[in-house]
Protein backbone atom coordinates (compact mmCIF):
# COMPACT_ATOMS: atom_id res chain seq x y z
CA UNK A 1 3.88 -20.86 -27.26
CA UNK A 2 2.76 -17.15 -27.11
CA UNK A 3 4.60 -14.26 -25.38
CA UNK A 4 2.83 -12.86 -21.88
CA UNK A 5 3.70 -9.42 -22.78
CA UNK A 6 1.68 -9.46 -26.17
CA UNK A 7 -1.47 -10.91 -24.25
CA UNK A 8 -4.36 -8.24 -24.63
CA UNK A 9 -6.82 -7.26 -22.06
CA UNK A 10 -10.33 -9.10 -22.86
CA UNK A 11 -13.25 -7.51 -21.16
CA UNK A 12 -12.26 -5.39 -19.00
CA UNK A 13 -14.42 -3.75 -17.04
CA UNK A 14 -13.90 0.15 -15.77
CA UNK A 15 -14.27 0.46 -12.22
CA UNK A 16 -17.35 3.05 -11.01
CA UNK A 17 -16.54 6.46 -9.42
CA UNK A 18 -17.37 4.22 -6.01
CA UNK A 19 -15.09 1.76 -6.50
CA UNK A 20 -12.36 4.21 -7.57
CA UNK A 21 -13.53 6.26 -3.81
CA UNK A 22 -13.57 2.92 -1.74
CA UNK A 23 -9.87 1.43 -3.45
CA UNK A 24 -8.57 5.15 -2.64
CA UNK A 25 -9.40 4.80 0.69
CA UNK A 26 -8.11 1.31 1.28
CA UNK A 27 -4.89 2.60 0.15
CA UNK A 28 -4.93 5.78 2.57
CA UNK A 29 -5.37 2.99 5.15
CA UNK A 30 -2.92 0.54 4.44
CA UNK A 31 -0.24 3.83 3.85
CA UNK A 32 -1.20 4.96 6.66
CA UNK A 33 -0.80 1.84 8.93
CA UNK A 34 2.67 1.07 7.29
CA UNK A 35 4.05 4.23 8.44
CA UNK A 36 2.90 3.83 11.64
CA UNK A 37 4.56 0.62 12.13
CA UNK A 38 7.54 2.02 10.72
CA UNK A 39 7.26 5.09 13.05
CA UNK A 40 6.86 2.31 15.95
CA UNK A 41 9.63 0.64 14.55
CA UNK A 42 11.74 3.82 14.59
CA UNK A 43 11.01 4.66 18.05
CA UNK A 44 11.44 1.21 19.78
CA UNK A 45 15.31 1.65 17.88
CA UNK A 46 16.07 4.82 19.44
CA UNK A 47 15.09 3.57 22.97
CA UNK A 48 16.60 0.47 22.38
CA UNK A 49 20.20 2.45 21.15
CA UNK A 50 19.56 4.52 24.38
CA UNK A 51 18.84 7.55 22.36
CA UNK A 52 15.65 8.71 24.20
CA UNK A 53 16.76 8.22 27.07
């Protein structure tokens, strides 16, 4: 049986300047939607705890 780690890349193909641009992007978005939710998160806590008022 062979080792995982010791498997080599076969044809792998380099991603365009475009593709590079849009995956950036995507992960702008999804970074920026988690810390919203985490900001929502944050705030619902405080009220919650009475903190806000």
């Amino acid at each position: 049986m062979s080792d995982p780690r010791n498997l080599e890349i076969i044809d792998y193909i380099e991603p365009s300047p475009q593709e590079l641009k849009a995956q950036k992007s995507r992960n702008l978005a999804i970074a920026g939607g988690l810390f919203g939710f985490v900001a929502i998160v944050f705030l619902l806590m405080l009220y919650k705890f009475d903190v806000l008022g």
